[in-house]
PDB file of N, CA and C in Angstrom:
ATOM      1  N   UNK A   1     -70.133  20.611  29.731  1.00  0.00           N
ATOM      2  CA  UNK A   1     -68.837  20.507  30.368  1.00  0.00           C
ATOM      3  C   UNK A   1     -67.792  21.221  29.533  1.00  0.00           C
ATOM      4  N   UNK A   2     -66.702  21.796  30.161  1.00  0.00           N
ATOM      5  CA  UNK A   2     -65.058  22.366  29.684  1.00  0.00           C
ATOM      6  C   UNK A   2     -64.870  21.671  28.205  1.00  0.00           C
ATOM      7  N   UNK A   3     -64.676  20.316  28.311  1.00  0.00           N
ATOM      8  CA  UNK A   3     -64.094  19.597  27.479  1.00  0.00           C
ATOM      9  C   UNK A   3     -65.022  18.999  26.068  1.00  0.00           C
ATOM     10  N   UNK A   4     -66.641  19.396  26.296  1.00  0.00           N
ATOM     11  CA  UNK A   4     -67.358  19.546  25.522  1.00  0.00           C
ATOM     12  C   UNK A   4     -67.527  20.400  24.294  1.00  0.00           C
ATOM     13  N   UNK A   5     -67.136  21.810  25.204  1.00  0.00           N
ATOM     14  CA  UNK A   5     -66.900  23.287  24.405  1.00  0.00           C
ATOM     15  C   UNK A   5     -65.753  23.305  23.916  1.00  0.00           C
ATOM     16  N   UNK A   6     -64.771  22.889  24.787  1.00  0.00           N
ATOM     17  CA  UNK A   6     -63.509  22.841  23.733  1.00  0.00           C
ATOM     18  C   UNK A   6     -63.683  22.207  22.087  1.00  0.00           C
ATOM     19  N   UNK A   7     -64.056  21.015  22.785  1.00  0.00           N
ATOM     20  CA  UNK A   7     -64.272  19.995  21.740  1.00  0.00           C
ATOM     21  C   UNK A   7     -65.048  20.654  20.349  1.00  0.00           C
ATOM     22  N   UNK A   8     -66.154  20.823  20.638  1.00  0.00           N
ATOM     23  CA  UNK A   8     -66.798  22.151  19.673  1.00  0.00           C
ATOM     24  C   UNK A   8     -66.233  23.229  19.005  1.00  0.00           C
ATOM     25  N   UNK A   9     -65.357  23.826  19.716  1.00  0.00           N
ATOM     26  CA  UNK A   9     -64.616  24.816  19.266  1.00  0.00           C
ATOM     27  C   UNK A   9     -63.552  24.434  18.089  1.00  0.00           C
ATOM     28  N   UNK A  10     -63.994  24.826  17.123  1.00  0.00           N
ATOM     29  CA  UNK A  10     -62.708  25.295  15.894  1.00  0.00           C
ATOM     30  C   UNK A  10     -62.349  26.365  15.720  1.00  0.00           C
ATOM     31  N   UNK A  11     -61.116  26.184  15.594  1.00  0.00           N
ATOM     32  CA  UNK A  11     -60.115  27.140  15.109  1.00  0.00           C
ATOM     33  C   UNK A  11     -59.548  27.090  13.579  1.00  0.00           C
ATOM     34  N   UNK A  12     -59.809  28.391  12.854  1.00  0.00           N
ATOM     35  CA  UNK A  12     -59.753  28.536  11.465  1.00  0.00           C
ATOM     36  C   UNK A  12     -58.252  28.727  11.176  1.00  0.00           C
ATOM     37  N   UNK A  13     -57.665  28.134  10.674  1.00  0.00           N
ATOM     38  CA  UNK A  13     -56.255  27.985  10.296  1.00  0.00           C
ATOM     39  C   UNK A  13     -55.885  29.403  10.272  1.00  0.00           C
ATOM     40  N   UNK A  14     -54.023  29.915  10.234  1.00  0.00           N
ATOM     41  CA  UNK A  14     -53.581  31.262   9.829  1.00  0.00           C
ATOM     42  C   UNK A  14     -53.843  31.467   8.421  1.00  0.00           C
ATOM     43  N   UNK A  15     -53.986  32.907   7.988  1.00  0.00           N
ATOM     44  CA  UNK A  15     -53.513  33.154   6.516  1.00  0.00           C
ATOM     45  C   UNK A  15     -52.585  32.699   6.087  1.00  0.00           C
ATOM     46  N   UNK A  16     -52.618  32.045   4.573  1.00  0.00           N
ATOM     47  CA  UNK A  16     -51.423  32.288   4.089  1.00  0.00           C
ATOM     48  C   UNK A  16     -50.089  33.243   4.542  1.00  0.00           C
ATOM     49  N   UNK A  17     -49.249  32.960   4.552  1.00  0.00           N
ATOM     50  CA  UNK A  17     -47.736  33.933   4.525  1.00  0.00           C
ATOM     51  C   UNK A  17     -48.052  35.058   3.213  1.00  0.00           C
ATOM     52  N   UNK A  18     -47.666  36.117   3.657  1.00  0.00           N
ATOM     53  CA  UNK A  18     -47.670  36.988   2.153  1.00  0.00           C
ATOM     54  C   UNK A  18     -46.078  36.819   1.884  1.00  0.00           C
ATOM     55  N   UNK A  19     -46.147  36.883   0.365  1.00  0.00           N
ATOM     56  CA  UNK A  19     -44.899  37.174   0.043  1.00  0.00           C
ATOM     57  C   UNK A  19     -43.756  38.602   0.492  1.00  0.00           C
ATOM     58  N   UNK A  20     -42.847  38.394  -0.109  1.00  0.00           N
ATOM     59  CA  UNK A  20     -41.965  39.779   0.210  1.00  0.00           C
ATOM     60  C   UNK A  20     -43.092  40.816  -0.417  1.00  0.00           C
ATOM     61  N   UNK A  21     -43.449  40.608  -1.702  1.00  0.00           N
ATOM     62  CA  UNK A  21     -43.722  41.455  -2.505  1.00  0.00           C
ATOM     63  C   UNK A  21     -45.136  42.611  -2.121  1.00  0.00           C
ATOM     64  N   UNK A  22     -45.977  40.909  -1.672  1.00  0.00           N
ATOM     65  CA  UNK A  22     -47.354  42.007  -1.219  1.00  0.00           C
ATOM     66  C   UNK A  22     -47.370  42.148   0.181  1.00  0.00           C
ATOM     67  N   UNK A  23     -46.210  42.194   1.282  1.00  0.00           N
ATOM     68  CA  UNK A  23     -45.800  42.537   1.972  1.00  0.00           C
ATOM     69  C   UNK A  23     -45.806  43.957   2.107  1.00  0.00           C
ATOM     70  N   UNK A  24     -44.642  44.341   1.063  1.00  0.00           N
ATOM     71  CA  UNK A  24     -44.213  45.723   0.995  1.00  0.00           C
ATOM     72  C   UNK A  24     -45.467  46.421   0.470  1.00  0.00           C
ATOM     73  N   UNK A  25     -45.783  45.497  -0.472  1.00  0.00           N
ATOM     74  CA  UNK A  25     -47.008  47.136  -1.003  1.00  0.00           C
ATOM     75  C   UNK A  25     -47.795  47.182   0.484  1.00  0.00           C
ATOM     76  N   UNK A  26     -48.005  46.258   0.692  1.00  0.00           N
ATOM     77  CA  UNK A  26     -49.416  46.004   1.665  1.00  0.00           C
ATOM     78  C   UNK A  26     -49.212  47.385   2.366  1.00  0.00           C
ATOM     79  N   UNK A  27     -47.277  47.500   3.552  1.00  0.00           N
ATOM     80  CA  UNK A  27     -47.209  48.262   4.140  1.00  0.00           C
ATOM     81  C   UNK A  27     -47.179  49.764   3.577  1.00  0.00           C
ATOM     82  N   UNK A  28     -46.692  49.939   2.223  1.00  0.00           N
ATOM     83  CA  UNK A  28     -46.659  50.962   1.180  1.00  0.00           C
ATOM     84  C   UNK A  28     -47.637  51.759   1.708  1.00  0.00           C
ATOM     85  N   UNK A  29     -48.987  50.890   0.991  1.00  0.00           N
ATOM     86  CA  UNK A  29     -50.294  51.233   1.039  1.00  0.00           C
ATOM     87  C   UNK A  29     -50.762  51.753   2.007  1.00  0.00           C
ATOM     88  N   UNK A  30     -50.894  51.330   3.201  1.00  0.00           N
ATOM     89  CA  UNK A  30     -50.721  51.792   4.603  1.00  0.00           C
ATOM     90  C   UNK A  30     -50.310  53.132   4.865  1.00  0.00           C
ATOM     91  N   UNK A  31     -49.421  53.055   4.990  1.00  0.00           N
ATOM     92  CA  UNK A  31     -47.994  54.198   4.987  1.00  0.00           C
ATOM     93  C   UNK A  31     -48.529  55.035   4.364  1.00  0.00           C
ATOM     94  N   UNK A  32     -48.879  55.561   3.292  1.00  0.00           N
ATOM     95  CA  UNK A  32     -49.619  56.320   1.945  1.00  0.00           C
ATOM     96  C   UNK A  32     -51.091  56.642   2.970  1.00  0.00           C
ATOM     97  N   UNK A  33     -51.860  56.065   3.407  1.00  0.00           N
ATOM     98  CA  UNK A  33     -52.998  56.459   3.763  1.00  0.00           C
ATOM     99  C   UNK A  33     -53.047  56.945   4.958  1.00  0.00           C
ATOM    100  N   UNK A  34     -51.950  56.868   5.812  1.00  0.00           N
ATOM    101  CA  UNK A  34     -51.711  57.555   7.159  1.00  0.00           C
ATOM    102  C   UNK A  34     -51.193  59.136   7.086  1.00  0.00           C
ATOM    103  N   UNK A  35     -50.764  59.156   5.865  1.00  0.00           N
ATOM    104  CA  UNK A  35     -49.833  60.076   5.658  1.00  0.00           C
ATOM    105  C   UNK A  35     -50.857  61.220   4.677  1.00  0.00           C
ATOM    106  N   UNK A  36     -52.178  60.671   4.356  1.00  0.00           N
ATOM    107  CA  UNK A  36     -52.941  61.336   3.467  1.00  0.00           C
ATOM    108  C   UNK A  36     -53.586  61.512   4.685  1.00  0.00           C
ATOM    109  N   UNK A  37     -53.961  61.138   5.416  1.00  0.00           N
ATOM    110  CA  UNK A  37     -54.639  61.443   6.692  1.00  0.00           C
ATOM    111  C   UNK A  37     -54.438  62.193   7.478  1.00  0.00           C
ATOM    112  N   UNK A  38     -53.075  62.416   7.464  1.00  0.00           N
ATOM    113  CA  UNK A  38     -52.638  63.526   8.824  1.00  0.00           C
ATOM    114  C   UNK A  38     -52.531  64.818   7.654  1.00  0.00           C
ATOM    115  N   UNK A  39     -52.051  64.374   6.182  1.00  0.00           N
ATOM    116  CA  UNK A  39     -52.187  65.906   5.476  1.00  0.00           C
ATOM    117  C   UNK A  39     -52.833  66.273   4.727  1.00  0.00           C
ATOM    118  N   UNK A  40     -53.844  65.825   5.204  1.00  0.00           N
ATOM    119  CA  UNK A  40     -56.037  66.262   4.727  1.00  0.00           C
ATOM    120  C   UNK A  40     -55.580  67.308   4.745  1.00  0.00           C
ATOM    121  N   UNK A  41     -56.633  68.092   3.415  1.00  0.00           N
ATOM    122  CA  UNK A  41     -56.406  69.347   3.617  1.00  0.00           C
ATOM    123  C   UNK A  41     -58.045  69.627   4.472  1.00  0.00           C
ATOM    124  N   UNK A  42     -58.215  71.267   4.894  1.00  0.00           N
ATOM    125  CA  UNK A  42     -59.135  71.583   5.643  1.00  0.00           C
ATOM    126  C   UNK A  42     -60.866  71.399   5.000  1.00  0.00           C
ATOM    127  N   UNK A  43     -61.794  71.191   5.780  1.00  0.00           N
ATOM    128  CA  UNK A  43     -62.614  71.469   4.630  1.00  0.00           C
ATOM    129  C   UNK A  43     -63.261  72.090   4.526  1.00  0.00           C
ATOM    130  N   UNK A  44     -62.467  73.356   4.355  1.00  0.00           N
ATOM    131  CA  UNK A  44     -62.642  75.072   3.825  1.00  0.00           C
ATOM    132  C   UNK A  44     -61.807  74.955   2.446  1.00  0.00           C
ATOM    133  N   UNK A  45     -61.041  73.693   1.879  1.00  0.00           N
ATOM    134  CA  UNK A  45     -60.441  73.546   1.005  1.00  0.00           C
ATOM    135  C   UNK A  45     -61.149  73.483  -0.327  1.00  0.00           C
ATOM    136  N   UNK A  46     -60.377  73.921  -1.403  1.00  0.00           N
ATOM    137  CA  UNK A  46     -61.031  73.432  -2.458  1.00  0.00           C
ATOM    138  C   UNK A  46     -61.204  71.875  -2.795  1.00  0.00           C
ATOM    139  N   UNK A  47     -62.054  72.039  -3.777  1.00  0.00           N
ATOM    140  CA  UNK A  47     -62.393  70.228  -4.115  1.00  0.00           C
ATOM    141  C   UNK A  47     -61.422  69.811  -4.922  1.00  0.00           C
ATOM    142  N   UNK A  48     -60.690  70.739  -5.652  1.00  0.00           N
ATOM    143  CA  UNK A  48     -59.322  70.556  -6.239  1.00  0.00           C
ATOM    144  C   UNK A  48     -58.604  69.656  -5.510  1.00  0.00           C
ATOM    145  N   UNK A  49     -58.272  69.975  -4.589  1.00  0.00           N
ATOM    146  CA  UNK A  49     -57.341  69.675  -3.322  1.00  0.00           C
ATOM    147  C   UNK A  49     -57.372  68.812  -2.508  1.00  0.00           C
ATOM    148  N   UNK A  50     -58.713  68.143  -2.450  1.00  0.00           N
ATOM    149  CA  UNK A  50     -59.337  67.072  -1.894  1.00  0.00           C
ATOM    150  C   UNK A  50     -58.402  65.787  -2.471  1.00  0.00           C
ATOM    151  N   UNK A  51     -58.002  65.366  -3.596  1.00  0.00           N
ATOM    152  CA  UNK A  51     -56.926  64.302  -3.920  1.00  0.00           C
ATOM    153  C   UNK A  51     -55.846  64.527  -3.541  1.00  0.00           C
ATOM    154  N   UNK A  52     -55.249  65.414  -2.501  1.00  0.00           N
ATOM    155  CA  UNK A  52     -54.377  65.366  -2.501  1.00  0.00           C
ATOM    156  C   UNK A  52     -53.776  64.578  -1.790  1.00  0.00           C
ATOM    157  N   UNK A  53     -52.438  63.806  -2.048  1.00  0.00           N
ATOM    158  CA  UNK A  53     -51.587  62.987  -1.385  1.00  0.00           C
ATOM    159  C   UNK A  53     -50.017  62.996  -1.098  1.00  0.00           C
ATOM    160  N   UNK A  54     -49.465  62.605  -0.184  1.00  0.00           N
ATOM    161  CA  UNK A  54     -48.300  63.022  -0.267  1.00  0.00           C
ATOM    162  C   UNK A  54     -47.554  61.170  -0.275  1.00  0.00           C
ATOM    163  N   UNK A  55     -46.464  62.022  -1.600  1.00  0.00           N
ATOM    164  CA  UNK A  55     -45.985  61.200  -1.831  1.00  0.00           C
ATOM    165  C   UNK A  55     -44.796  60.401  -0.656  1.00  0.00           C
ATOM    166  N   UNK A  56     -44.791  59.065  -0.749  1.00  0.00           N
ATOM    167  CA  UNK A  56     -44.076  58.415   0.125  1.00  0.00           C
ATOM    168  C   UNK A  56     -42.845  57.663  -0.272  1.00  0.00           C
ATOM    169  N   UNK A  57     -41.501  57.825  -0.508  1.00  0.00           N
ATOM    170  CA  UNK A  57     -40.496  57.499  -1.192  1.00  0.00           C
ATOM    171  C   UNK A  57     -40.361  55.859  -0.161  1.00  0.00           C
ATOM    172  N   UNK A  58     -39.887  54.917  -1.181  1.00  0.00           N
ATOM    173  CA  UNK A  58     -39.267  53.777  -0.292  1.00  0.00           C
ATOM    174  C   UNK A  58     -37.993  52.885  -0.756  1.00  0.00           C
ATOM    175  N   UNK A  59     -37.534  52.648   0.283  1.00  0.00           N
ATOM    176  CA  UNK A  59     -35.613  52.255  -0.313  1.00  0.00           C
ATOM    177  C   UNK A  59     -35.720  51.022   0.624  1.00  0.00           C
ATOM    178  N   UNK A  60     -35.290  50.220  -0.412  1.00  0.00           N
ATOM    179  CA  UNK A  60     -35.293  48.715   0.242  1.00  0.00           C
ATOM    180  C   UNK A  60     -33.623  48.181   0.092  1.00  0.00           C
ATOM    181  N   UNK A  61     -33.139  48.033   1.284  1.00  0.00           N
ATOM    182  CA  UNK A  61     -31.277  47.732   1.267  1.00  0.00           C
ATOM    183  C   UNK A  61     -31.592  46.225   1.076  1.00  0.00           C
ATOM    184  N   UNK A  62     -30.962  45.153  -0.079  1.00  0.00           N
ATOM    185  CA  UNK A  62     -30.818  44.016  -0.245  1.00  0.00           C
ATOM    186  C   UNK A  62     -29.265  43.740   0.489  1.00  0.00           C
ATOM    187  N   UNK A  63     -29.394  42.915   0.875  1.00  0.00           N
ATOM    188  CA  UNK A  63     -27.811  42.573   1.488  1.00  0.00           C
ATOM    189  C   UNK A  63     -27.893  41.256   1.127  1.00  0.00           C
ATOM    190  N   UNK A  64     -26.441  41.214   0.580  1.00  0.00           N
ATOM    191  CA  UNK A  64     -26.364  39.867  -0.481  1.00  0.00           C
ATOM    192  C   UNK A  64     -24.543  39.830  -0.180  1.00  0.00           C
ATOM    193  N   UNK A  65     -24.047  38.381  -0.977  1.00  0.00           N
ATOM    194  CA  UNK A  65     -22.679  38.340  -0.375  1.00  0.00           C
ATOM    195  C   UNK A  65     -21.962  38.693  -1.786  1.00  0.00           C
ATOM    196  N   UNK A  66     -22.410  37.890  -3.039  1.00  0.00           N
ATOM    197  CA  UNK A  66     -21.738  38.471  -4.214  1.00  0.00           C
ATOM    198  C   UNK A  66     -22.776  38.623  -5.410  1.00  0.00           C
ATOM    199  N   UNK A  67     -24.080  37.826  -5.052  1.00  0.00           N
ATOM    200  CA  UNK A  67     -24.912  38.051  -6.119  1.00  0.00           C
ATOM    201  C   UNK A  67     -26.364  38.391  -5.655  1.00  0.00           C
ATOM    202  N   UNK A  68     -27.264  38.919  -6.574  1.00  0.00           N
ATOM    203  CA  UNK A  68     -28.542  38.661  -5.932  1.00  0.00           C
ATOM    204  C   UNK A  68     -29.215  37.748  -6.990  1.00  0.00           C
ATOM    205  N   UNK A  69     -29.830  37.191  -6.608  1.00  0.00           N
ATOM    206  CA  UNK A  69     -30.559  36.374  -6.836  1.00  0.00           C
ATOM    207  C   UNK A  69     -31.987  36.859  -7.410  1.00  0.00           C
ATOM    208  N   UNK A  70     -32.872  36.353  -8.769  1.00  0.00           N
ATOM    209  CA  UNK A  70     -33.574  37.495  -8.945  1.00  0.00           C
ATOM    210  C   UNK A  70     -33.855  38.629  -9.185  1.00  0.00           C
ATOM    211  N   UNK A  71     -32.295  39.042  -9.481  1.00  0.00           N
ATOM    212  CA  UNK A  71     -32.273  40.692  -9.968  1.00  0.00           C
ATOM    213  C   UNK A  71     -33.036  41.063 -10.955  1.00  0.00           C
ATOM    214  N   UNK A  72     -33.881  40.337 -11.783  1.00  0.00           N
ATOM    215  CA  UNK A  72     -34.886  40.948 -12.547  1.00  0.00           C
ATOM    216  C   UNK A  72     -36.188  41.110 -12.110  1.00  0.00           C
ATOM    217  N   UNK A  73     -36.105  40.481 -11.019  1.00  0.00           N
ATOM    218  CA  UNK A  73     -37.786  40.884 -10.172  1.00  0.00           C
ATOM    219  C   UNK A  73     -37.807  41.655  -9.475  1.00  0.00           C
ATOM    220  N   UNK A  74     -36.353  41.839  -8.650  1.00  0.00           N
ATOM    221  CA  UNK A  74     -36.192  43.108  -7.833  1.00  0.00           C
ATOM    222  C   UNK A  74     -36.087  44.113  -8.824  1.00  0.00           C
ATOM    223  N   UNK A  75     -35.839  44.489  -9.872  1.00  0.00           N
ATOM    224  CA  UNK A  75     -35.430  45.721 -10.783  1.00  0.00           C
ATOM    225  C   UNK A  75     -37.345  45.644 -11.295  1.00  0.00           C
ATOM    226  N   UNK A  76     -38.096  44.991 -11.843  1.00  0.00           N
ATOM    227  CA  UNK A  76     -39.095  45.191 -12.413  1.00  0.00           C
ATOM    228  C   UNK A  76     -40.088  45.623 -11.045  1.00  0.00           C
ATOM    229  N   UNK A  77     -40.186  45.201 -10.002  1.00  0.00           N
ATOM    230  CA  UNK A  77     -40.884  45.367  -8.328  1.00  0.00           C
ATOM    231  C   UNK A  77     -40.420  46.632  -8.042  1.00  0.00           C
ATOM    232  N   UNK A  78     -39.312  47.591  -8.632  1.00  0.00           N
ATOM    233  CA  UNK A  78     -39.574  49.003  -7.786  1.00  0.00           C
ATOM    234  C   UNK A  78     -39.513  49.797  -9.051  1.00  0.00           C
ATOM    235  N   UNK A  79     -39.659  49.126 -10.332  1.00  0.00           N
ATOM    236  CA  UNK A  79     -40.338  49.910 -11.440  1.00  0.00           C
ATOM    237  C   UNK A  79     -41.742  49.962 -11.758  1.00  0.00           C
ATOM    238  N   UNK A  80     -42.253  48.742 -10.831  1.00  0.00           N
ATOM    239  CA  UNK A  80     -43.512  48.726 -11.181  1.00  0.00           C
ATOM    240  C   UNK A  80     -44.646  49.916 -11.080  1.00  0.00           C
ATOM    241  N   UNK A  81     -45.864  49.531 -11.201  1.00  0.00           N
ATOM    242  CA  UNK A  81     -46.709  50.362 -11.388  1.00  0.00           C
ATOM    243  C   UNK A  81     -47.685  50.534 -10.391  1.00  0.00           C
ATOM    244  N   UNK A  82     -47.298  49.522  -9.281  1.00  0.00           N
ATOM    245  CA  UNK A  82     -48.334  49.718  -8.067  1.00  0.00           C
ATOM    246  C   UNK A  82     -47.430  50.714  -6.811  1.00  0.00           C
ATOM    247  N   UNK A  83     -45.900  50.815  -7.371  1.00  0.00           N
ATOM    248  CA  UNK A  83     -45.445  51.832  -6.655  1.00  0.00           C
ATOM    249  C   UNK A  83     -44.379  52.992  -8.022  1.00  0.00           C
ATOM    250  N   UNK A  84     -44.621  53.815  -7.847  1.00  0.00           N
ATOM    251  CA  UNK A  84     -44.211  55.335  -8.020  1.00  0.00           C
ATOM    252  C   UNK A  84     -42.569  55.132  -8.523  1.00  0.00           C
ATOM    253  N   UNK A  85     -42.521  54.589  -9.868  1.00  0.00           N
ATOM    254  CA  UNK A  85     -40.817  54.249 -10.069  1.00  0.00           C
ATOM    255  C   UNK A  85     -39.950  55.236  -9.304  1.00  0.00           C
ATOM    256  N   UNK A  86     -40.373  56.500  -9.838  1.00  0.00           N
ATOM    257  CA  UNK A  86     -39.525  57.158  -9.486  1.00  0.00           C
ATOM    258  C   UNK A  86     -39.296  57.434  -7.381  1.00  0.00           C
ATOM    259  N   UNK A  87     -39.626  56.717  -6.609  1.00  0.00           N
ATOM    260  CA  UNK A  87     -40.154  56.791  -5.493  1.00  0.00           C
ATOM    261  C   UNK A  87     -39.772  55.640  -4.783  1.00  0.00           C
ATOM    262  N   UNK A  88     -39.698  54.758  -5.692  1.00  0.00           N
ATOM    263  CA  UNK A  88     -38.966  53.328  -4.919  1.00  0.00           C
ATOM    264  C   UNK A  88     -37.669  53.031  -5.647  1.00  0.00           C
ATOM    265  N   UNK A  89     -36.562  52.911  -4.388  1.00  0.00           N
ATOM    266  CA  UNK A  89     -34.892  52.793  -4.837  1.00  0.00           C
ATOM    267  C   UNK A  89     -34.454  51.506  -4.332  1.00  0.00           C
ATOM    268  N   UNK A  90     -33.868  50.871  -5.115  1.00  0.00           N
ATOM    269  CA  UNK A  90     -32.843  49.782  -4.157  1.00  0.00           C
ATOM    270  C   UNK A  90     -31.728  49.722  -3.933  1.00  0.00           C
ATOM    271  N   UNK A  91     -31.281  49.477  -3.265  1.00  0.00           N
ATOM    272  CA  UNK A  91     -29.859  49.398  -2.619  1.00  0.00           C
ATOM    273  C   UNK A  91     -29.147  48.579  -2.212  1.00  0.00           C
ATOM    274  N   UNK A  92     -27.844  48.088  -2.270  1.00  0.00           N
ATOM    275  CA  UNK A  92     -27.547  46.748  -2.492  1.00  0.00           C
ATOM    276  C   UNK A  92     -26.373  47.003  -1.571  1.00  0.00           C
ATOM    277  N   UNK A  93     -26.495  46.028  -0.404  1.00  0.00           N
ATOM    278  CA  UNK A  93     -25.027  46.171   0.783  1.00  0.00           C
ATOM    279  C   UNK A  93     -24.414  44.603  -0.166  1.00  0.00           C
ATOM    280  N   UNK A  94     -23.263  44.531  -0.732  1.00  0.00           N
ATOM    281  CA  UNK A  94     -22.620  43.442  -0.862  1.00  0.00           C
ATOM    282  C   UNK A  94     -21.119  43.341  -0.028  1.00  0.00           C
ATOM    283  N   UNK A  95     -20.975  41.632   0.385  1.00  0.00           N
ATOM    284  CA  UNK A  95     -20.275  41.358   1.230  1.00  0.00           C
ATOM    285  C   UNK A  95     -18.623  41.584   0.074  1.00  0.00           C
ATOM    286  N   UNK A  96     -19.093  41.139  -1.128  1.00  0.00           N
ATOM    287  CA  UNK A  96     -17.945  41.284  -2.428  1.00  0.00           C
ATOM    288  C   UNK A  96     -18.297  42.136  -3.131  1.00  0.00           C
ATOM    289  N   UNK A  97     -18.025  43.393  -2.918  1.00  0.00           N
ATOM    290  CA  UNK A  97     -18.816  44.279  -4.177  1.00  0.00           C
ATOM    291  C   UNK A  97     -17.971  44.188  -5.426  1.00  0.00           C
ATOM    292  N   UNK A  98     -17.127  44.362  -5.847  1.00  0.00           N
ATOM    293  CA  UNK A  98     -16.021  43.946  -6.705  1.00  0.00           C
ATOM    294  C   UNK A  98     -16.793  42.409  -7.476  1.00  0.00           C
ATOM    295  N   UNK A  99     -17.025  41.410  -6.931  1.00  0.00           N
ATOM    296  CA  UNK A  99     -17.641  40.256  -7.463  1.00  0.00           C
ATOM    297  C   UNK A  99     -18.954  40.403  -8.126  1.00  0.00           C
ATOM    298  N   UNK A 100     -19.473  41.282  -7.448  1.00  0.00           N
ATOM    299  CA  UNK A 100     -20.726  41.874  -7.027  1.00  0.00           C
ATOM    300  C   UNK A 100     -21.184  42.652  -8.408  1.00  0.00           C
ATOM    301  N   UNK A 101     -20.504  43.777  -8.880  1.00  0.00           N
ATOM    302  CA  UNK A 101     -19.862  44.509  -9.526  1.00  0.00           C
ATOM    303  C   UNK A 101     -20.024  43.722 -10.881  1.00  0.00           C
ATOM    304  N   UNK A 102     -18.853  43.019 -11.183  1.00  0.00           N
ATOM    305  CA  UNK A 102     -18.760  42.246 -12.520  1.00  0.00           C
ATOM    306  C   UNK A 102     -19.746  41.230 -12.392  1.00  0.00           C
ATOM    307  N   UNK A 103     -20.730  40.473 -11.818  1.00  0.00           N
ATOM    308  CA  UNK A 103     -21.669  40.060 -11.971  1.00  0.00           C
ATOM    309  C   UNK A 103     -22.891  40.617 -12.385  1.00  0.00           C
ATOM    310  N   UNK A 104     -22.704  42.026 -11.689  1.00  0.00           N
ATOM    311  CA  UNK A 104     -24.573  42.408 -12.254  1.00  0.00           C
ATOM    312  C   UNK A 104     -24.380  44.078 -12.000  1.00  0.00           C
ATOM    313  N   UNK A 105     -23.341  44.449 -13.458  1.00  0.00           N
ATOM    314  CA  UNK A 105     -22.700  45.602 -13.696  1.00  0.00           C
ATOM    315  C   UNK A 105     -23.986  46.962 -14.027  1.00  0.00           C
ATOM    316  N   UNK A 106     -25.279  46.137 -14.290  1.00  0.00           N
ATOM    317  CA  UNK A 106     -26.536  47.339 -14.333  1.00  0.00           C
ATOM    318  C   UNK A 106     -26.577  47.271 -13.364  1.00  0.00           C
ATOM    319  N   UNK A 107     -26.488  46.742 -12.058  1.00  0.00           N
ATOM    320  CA  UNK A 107     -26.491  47.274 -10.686  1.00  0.00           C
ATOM    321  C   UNK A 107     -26.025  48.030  -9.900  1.00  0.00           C
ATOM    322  N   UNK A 108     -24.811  47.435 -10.640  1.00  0.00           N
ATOM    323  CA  UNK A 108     -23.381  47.912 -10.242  1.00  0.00           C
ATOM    324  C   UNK A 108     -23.777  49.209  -8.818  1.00  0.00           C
ATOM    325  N   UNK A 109     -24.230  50.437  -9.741  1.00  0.00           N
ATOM    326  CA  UNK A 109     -24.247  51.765  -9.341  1.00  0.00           C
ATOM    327  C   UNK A 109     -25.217  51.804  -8.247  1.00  0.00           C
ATOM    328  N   UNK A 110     -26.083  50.842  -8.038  1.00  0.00           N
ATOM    329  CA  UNK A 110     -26.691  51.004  -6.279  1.00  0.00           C
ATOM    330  C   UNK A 110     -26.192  50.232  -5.383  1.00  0.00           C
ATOM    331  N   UNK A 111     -25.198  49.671  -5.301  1.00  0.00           N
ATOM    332  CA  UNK A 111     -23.767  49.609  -4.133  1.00  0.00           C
ATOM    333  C   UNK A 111     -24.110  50.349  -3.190  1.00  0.00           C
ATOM    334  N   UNK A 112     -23.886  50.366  -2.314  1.00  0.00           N
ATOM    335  CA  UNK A 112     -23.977  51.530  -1.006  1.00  0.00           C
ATOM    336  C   UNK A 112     -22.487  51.640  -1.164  1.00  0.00           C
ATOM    337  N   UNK A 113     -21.548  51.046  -1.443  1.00  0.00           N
ATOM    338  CA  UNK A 113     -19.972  51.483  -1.080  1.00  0.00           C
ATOM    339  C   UNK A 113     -19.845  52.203  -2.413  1.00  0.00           C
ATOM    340  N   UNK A 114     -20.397  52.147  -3.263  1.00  0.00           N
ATOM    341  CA  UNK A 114     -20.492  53.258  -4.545  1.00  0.00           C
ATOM    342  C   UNK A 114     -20.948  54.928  -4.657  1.00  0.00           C
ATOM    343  N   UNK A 115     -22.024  54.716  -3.209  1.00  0.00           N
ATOM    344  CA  UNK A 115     -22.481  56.288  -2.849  1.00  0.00           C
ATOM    345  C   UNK A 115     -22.151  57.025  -2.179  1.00  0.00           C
ATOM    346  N   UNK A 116     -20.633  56.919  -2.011  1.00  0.00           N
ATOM    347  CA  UNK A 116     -20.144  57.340  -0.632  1.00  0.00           C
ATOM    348  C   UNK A 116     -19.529  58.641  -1.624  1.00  0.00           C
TER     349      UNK A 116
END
């Protein structure tokens, strides 16, 4: 009967939530292999050439009202080493930049109202 098979039937819980963190690489990673994919080189290519990859820059806008929270994990997360320092930027929309500013003055300079 319906209510037999149901009954039988389990369902395996969701994954865990990923964090922000292995979120982004996750999609990084992704992103990076789609992009090595469409710019394969031929294979009339050298074997040289066969690693080749194209690099994928990524800019993450934090929007915050006067502080962020964590600014040393966000500053060490796009220095890290599973993404391309020079390749990952952050950017900071604050609602007080001025507050913003004299709170977390090594930041200071990725303001978006600073790059204008």
């Amino acid at each position: 009967s319906r209510s037999s098979v149901d009954a039988r039937t389990s369902y395996s819980s969701p994954p865990p939530p990923l964090t922000l963190r292995e979120a982004t690489e996750r999609l990084w990673r992704i992103q990076r292999i789609r992009s090595a994919v469409r710019a394969a080189p031929s294979a009339s290519a050298s074997a040289s050439s066969a690693s080749y990859c194209v690099p994928i820059p990524l800019a993450i806008c934090l929007v915050v009202v006067e502080d962020l929270p964590h600014a040393d994990v966000w500053t060490r997360f796009a220095a890290s080493s599973s993404l391309p320092s020079d390749r990952c930027t952050l950017y900071v929309h604050a609602k007080r930049p001025d507050a913003f500013s004299r709170l977390r003055p090594s930041l200071s300079r990725r303001l978006l109202s600073s790059l204008r």
